[in-house]
Protein backbone atom coordinates (compact mmCIF):
# COMPACT_ATOMS: atom_id res chain seq x y z
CA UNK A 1 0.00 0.00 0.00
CA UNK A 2 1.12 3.67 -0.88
CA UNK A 3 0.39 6.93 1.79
CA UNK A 4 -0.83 9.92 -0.41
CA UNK A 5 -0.63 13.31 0.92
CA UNK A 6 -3.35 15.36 1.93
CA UNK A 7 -4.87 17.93 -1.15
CA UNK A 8 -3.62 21.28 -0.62
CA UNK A 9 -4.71 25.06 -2.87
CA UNK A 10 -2.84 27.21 -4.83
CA UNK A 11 -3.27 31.06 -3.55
CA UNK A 12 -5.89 32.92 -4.94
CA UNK A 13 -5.60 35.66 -7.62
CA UNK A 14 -6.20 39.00 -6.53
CA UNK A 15 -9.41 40.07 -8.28
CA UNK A 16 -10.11 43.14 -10.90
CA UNK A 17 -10.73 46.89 -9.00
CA UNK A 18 -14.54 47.21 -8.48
CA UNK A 19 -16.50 49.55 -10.15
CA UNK A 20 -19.69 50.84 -8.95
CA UNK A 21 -22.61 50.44 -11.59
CA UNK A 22 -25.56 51.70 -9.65
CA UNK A 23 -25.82 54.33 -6.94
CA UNK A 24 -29.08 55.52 -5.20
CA UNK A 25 -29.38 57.64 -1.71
CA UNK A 26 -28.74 54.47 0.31
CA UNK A 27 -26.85 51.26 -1.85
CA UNK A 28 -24.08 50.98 -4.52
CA UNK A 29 -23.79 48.08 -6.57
CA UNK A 30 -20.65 47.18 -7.57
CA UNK A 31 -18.67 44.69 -10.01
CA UNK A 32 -15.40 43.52 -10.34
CA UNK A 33 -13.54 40.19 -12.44
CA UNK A 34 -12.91 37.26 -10.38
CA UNK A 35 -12.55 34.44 -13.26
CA UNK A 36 -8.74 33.44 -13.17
CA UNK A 37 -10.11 31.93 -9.16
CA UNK A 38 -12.29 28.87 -9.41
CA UNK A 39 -15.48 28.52 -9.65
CA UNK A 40 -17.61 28.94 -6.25
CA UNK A 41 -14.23 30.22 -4.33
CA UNK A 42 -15.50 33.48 -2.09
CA UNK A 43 -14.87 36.13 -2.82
CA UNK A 44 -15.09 39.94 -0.17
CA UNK A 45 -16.43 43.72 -1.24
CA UNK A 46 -14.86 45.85 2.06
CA UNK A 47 -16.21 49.54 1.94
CA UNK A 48 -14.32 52.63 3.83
CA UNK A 49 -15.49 56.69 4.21
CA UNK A 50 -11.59 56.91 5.03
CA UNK A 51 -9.97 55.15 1.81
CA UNK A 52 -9.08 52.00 4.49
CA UNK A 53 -6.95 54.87 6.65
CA UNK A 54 -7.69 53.22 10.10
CA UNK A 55 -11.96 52.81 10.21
CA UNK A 56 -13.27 49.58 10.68
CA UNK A 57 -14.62 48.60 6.69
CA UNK A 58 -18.17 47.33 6.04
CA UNK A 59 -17.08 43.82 5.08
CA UNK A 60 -19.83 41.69 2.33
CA UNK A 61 -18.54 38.10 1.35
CA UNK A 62 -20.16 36.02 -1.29
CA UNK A 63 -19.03 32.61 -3.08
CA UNK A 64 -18.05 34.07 -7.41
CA UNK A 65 -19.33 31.17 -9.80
CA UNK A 66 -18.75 33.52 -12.96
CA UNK A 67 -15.53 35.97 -14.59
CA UNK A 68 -17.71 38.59 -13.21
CA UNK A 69 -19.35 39.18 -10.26
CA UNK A 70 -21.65 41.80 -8.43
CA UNK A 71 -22.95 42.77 -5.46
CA UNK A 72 -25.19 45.30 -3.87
CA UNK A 73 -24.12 47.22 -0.32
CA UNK A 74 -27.11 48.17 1.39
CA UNK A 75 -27.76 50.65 4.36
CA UNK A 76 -25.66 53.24 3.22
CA UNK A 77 -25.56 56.80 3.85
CA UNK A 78 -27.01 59.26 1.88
CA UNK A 79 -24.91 61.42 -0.35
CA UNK A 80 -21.90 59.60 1.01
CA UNK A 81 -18.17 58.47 -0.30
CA UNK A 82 -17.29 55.51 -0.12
CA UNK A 83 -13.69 53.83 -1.09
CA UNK A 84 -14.08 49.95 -2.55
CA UNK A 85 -11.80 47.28 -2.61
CA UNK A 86 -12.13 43.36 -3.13
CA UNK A 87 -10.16 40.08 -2.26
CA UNK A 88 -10.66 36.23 -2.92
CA UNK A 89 -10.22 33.29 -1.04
CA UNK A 90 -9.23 29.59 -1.82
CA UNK A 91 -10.62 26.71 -0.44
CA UNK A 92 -8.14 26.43 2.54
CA UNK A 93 -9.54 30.10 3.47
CA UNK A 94 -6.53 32.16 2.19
CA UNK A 95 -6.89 35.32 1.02
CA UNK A 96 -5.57 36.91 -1.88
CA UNK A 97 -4.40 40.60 -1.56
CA UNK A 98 -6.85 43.56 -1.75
CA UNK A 99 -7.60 45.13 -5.12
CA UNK A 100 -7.17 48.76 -5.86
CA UNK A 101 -9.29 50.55 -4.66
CA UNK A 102 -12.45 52.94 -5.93
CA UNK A 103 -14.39 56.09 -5.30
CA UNK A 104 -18.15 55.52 -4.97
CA UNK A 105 -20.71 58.53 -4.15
CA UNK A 106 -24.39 57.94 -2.97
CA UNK A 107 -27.11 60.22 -4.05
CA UNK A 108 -28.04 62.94 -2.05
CA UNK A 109 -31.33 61.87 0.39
CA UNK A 110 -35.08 62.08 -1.94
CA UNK A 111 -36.98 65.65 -1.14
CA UNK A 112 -40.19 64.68 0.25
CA UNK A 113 -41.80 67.16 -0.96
CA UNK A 114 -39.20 68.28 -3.40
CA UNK A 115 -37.25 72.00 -3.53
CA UNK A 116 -39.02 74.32 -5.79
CA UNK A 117 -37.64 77.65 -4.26
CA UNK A 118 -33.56 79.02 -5.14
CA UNK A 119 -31.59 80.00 -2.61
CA UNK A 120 -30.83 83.76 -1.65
CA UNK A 121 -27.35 85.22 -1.92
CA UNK A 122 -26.57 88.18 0.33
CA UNK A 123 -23.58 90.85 0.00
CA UNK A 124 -21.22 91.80 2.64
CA UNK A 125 -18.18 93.22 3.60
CA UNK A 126 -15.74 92.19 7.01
CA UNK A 127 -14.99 96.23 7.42
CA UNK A 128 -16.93 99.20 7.14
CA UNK A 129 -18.70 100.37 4.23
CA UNK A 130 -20.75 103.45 2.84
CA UNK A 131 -23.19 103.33 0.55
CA UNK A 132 -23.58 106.47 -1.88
CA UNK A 133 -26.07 106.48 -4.59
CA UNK A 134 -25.60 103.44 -6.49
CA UNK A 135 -22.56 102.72 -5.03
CA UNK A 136 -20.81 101.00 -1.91
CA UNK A 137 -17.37 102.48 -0.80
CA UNK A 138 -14.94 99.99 0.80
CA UNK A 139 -11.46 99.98 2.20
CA UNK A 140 -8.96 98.02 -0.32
CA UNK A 141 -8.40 96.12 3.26
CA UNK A 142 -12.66 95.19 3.55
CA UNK A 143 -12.71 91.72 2.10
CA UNK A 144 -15.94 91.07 -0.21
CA UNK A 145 -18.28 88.38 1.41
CA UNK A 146 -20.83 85.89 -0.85
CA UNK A 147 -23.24 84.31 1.65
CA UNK A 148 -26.16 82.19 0.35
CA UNK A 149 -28.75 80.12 2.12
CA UNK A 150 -31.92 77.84 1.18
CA UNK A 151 -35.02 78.32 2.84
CA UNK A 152 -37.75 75.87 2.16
CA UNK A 153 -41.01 77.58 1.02
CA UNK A 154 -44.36 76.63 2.59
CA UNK A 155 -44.84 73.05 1.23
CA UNK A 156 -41.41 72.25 0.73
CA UNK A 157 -38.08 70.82 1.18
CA UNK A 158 -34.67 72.90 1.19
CA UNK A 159 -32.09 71.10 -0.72
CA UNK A 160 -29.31 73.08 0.65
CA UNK A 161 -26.85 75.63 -1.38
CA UNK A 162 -24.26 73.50 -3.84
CA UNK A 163 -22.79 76.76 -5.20
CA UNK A 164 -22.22 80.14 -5.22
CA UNK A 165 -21.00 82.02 -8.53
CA UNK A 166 -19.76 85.23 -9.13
CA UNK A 167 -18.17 87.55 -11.88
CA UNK A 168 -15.96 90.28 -10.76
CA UNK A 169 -15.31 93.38 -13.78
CA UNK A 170 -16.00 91.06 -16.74
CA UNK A 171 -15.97 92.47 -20.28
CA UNK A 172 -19.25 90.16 -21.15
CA UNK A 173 -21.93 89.49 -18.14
CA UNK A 174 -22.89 86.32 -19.45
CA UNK A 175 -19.36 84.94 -19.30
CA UNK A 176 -18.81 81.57 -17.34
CA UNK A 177 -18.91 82.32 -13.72
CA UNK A 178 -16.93 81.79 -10.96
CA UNK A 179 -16.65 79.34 -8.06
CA UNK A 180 -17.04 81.67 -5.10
CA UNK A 181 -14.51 80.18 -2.43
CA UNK A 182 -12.87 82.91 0.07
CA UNK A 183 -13.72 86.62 0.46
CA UNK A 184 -12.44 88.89 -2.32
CA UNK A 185 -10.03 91.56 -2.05
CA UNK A 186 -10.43 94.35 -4.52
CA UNK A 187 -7.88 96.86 -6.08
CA UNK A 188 -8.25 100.22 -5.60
CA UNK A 189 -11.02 101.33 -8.02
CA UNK A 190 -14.16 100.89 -9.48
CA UNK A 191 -15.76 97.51 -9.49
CA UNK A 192 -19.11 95.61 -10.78
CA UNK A 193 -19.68 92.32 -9.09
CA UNK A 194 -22.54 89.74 -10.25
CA UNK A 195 -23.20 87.06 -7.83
CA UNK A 196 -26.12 83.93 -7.48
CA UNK A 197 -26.09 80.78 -6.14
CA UNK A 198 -27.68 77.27 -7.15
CA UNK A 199 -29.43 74.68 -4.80
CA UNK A 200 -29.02 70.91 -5.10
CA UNK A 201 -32.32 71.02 -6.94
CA UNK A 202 -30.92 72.70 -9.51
CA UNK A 203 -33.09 75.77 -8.81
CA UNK A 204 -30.57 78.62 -9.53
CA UNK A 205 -31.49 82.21 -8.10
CA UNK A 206 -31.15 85.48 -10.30
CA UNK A 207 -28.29 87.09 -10.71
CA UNK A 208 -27.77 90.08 -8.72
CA UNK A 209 -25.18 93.05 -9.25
CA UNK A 210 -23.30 95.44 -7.24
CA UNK A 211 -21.09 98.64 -8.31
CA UNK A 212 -18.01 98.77 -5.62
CA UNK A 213 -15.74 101.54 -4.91
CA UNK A 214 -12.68 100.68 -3.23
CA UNK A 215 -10.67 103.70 -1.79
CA UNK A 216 -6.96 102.49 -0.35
CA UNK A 217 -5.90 106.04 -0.18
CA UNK A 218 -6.03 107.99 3.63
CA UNK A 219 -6.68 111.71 3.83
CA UNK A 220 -3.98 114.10 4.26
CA UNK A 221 -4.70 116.87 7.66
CA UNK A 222 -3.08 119.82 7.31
CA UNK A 223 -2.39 122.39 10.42
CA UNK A 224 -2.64 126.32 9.82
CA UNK A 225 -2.01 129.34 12.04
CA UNK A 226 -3.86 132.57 11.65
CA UNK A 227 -4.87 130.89 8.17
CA UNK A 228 -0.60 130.65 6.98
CA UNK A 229 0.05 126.63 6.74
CA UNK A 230 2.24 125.12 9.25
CA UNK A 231 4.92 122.34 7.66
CA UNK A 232 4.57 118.76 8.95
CA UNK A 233 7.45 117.55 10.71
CA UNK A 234 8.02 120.95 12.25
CA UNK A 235 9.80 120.19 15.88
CA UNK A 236 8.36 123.13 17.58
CA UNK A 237 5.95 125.47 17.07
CA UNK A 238 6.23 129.39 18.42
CA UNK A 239 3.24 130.85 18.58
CA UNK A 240 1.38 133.98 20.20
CA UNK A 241 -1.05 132.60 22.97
CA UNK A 242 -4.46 133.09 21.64
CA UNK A 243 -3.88 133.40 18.13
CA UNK A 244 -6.18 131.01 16.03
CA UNK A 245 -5.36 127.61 15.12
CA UNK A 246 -7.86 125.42 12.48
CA UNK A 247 -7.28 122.03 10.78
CA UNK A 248 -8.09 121.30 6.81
CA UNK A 249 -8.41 117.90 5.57
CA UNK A 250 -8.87 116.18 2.01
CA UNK A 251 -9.48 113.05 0.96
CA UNK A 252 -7.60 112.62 -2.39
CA UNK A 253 -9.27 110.86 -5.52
CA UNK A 254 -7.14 107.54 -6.80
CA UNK A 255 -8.51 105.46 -9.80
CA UNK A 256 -11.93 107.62 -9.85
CA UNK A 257 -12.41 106.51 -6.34
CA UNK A 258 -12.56 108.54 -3.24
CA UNK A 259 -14.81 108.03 -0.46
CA UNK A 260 -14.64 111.09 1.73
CA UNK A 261 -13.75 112.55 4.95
CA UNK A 262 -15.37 110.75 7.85
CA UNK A 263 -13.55 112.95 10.73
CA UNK A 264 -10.96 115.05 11.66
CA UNK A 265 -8.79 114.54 14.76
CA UNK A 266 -7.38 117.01 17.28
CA UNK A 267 -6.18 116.28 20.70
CA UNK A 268 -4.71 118.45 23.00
CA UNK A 269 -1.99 117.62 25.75
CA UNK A 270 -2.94 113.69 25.68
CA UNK A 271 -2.80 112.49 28.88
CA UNK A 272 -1.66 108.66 27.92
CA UNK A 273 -0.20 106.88 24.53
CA UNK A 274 -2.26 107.38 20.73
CA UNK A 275 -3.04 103.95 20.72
CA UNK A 276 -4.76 104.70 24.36
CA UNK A 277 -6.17 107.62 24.30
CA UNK A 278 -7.92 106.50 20.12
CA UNK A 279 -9.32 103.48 21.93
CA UNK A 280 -11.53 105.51 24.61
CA UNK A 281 -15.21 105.03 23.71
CA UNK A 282 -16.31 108.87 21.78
CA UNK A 283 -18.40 111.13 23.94
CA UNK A 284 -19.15 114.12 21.81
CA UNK A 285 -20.17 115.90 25.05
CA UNK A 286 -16.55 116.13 26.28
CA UNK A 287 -14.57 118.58 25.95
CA UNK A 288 -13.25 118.66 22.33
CA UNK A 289 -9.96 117.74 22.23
CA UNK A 290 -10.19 115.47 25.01
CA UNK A 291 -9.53 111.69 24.43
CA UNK A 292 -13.27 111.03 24.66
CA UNK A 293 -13.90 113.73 21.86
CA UNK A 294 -11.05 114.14 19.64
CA UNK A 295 -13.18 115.37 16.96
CA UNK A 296 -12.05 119.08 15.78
CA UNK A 297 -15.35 120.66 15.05
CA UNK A 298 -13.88 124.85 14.78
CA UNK A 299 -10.49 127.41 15.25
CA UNK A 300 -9.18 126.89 18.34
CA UNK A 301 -6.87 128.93 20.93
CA UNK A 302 -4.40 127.75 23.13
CA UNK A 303 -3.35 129.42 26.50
CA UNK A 304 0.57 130.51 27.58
CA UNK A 305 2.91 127.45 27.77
CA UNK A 306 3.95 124.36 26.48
CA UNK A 307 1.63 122.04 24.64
CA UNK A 308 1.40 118.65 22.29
CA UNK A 309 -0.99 118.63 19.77
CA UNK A 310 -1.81 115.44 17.88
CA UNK A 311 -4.06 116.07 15.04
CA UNK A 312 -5.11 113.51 11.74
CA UNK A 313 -8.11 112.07 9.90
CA UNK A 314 -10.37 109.59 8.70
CA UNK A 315 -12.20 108.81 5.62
CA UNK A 316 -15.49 107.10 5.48
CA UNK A 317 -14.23 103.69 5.19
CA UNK A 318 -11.91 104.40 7.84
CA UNK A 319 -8.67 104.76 6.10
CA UNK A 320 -6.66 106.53 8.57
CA UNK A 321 -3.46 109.29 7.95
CA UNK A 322 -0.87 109.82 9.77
CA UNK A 323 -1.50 110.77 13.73
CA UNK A 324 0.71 113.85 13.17
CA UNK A 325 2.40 115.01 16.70
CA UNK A 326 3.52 118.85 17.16
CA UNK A 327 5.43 120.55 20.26
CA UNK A 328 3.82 124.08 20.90
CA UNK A 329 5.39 127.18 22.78
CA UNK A 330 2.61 129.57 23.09
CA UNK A 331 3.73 133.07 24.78
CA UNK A 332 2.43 136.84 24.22
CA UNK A 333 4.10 138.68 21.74
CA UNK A 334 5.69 142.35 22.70
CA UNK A 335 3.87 145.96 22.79
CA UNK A 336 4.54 148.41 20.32
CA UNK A 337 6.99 150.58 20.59
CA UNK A 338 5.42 153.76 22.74
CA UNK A 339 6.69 156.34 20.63
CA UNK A 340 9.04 156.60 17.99
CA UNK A 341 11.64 159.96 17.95
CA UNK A 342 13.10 161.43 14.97
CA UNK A 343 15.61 164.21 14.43
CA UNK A 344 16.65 165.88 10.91
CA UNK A 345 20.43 165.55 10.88
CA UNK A 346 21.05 167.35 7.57
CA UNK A 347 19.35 167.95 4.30
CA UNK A 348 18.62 164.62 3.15
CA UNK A 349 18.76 161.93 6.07
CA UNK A 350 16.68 161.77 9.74
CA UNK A 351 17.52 159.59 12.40
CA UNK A 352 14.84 157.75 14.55
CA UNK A 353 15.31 156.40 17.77
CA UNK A 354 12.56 154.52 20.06
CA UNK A 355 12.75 152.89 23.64
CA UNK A 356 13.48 149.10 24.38
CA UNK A 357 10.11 147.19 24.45
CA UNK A 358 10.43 144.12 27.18
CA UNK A 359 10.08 141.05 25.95
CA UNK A 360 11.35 142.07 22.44
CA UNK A 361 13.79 140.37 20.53
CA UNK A 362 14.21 142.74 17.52
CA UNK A 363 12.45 145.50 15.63
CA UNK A 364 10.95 146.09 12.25
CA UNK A 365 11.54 149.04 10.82
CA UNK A 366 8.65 150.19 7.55
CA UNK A 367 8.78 152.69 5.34
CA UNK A 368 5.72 155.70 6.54
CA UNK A 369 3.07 153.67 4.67
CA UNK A 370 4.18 150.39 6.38
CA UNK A 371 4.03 148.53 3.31
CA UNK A 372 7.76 148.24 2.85
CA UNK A 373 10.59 146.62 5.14
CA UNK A 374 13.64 149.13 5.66
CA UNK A 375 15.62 147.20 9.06
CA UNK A 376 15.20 144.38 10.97
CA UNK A 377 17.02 142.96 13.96
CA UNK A 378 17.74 144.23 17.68
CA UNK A 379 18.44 148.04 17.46
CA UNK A 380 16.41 150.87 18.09
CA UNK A 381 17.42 152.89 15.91
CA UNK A 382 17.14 154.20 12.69
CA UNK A 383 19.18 156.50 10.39
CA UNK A 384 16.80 157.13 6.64
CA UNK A 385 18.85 158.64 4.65
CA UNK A 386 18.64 159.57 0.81
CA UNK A 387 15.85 162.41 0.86
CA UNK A 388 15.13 165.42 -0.82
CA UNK A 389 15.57 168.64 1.49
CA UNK A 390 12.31 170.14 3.20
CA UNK A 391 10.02 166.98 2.61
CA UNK A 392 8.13 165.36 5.70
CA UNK A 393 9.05 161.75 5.90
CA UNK A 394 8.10 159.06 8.57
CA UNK A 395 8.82 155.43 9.75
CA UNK A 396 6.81 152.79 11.03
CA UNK A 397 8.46 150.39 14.39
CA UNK A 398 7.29 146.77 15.29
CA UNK A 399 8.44 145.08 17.95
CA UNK A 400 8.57 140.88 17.65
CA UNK A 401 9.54 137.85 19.88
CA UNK A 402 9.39 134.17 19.05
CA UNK A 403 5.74 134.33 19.85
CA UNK A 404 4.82 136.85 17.17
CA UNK A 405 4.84 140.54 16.24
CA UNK A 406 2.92 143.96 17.06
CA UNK A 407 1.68 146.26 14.49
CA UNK A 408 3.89 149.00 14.08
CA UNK A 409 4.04 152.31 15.43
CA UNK A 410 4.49 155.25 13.16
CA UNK A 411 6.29 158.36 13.99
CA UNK A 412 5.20 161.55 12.70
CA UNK A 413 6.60 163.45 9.81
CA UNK A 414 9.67 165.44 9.84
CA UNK A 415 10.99 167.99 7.64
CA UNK A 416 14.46 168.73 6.33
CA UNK A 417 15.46 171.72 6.67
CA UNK A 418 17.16 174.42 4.13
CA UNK A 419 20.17 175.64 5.04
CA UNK A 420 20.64 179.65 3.99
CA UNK A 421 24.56 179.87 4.12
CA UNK A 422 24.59 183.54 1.81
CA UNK A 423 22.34 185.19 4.79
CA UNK A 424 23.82 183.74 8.24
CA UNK A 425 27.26 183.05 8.94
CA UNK A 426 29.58 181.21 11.43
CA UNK A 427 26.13 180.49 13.40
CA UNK A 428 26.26 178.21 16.33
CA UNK A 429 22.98 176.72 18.15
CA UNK A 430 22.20 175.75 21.44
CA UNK A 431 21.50 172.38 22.92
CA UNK A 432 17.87 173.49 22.33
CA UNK A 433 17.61 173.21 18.77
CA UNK A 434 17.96 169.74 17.60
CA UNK A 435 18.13 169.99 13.77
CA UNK A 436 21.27 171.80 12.57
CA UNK A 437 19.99 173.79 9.90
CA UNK A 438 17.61 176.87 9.25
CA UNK A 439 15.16 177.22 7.15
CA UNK A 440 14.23 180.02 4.35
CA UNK A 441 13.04 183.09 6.42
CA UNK A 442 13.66 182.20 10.14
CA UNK A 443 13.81 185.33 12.46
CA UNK A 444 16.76 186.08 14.90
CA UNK A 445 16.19 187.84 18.77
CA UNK A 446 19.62 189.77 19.19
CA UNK A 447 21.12 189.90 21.89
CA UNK A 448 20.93 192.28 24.79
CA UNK A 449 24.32 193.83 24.03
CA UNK A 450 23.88 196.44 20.75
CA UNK A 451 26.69 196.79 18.35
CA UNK A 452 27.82 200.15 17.21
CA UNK A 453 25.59 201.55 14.46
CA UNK A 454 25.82 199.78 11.45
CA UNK A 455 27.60 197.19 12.51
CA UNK A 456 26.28 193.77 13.11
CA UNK A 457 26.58 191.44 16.02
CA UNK A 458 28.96 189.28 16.78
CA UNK A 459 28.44 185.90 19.16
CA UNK A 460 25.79 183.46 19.22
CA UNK A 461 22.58 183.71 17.35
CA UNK A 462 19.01 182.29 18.44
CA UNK A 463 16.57 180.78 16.05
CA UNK A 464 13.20 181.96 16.77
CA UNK A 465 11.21 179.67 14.16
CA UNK A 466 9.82 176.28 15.16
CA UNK A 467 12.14 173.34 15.21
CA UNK A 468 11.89 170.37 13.20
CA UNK A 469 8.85 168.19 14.55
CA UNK A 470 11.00 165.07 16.55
């Protein structure tokens, strides 16, 4: 007798990738090629939502009798993925390795009673915005929001939202649309946006249209005293206490696009940091200038001393210039000069001569109709010199500090006098008589002592006209 040995299998061939070939809301049917295996030999369908990353598989075994060979999964989600994959066994219960795997979706769930009714898009932006006319301004920062939702009418079902399209500036409006995704950021400009969304019913809503102006441009603040423009970036400001300080602001046009000016900032002395004293809630009935109001609504003054003044603006989608800062030294400026002196000192010059004014650092001295500058700087004095004999001629004196200037004071006229050299000579005049010439028909007192007859005095003369005005 012969001992035979006990019948063992071959492995099984790994069978062909599944495919699915009919889908509904809750079961796939799928079919794959299993005839290089024998006859009868099992064969498994595993299904994963992960693509077999770690979840536990459905698992669905069945004995193949033909090259092909399907099965139906049951009990499946609605409007589900689902990854596929297959194996055989042979008759010793050895498996094969897994098939490649495939992508299966299920149908979304049936409407009971179905969606009739598109969904509704709405426009918004994540920063403020200003509506003007036909038109929305925006900040180039203001991201442009697409938000849609399905509401079910009276009767029905809401499918849900399955897209949102949009066309941003095209050349045609019935180009292709858009898959709306993320917020949009627009350039600086004009803009015309068309936007709609469709529902899983297919029900797609009109399209809607918006004309956007986005301004990426601040306004510029400018700072003026007694109306004459004050440079940025000055360190220190001297300035007469009480004199009149206003603000001007613009917001500049860029690309056809500017929104306007929203507000202009002032504050005076502030008490903490900018970033501080801007994040106090506004109380317009504080005092302006204050960190709860720094809103400049008029001129403003500012008393003796030292002060910081921080002054800027917004536009009406909150673009924001510069938060300018400025030292100020705010004092009085000098008085006039009391009175100004003059005194002829020949036939074509007079010199002027005024008191010290406290507090002054120098003088301007103005020809007698003030409208042009002769001197400047810390004497007071004044020699004009130049002028035709026996003409009145004045000056005009203003006194000025750092803080400012006075108007200045005008001195009288005075005459030149003629001098008459053929009818007096050798004459000599007394401290009394300022100007050192006479004019055309002054009249002499003699003295007490007489001369002989026909003889005429000798010795000092008096002049009994009226001096030159001083």
């Amino acid at each position: 007798p012969r001992a035979c040995a006990s019948p063992r299998y071959t492995l099984p061939a790994v069978p062909g990738t599944p495919s699915a070939v009919q889908v509904s809301s809750y079961s796939l049917m799928f079919r794959w090629y299993t005839g290089v295996n024998n006859p009868g030999a099992d064969c498994e369908l595993q299904l994963s939502t992960d693509d077999f990353a770690g979840a536990e598989p459905l698992s669905f075994r069945l004995a193949a009798w033909g090259e092909e060979t399907e099965l139906v999964a049951d009990g499946l989600a609605a409007g589900a993925t689902y990854y596929a994959r297959t194996r055989a066994f042979n008759g010793e219960n050895v498996p094969s390795a897994y098939s490649a795997s495939t992508a299966a979706v299920t149908e979304p769930a049936p409407l009971t009673p179905p969606d009739n009714t598109p969904p509704y898009t709405e426009l918004s932006f994540s920063g403020p915005s200003y509506q003007a006319w036909d038109a929305v301004y925006v900040s180039t920062g203001t991201a442009v929001v697409l938000s849609s939702t399905d509401t079910a009418a009276p009767g029905e079902t809401a499918s849900g939202v399955s897209a949102v399209l949009y066309l941003l500036d095209p050349a045609d409006p019935e180009e292709e649309p858009s898959l709306y995704g993320t917020p949009l950021l627009l350039a600086e400009g004009a803009h015309t946006l068309y936007y709609s969304a469709v529902d899983a019913a297919d029900n797609e809503e009109e399209r809607k249209s918006a004309v956007i102006r986005a301004d990426g441009t601040a306004p510029d603040t400018a700072l003026f005293l007694e109306a004459v423009a004050v440079p940025p970036g000055q360190g220190t400001l001297s300035m007469p206490a009480g004199a009149l300080l206003s603000l001007s602001a613009s917001d500049p046009e860029v690309n056809g696009v500017a929104s306007g000016l929203k507000r202009v900032l002032c504050i005076v002395d502030m008490p903490v940091p900018p970033e501080e004293c801007l994040a106090v809630p506004y109380d317009p009935g504080a005092p302006a200038g204050s960190c709860s109001n720094p809103v400049y609504a008029a001129p403003f003054t500012l008393g003796a001393g030292t002060h910081t003044l921080h002054y800027g603006s917004l536009d009406l989608v909150d673009n924001a210039g510069p938060l300018r800062s400025l030292a100020v030294d705010a004092g009085y400026a000098p008085a006039a000069p009391p009175q100004v002196y003059g005194a002829a000192l020949g036939v074509s010059s007079i010199a002027f001569t005024w008191a010290a004014v406290e507090g002054a650092s120098g003088y301007r001295v103005y020809s007698g109709d003030g409208l042009t500058q002769l001197a400047d700087g810390p004497a007071t004095e004044y020699l004009l010199s130049g002028l035709q004999t026996n003409t009145r001629n004045n000056i005009c004196v203003g006194a000025y500090n750092a803080y400012g200037g006075t108007p200045p004071a005008c001195e009288m006229a005075a005459r030149r006098q003629s001098v008459l050299g053929h009818r007096l000579r050798g004459l000599a005049f007394d401290g009394r008589l300022r100007t050192g010439f006479l004019h055309a028909g002054a009249r002499f007192r003699r003295p007490a002592r007489r001369s002989p007859a026909g003889r005429r005095p000798r010795g000092r003369h008096h002049l009994l006209g009226a001096p030159a005005r001083l």
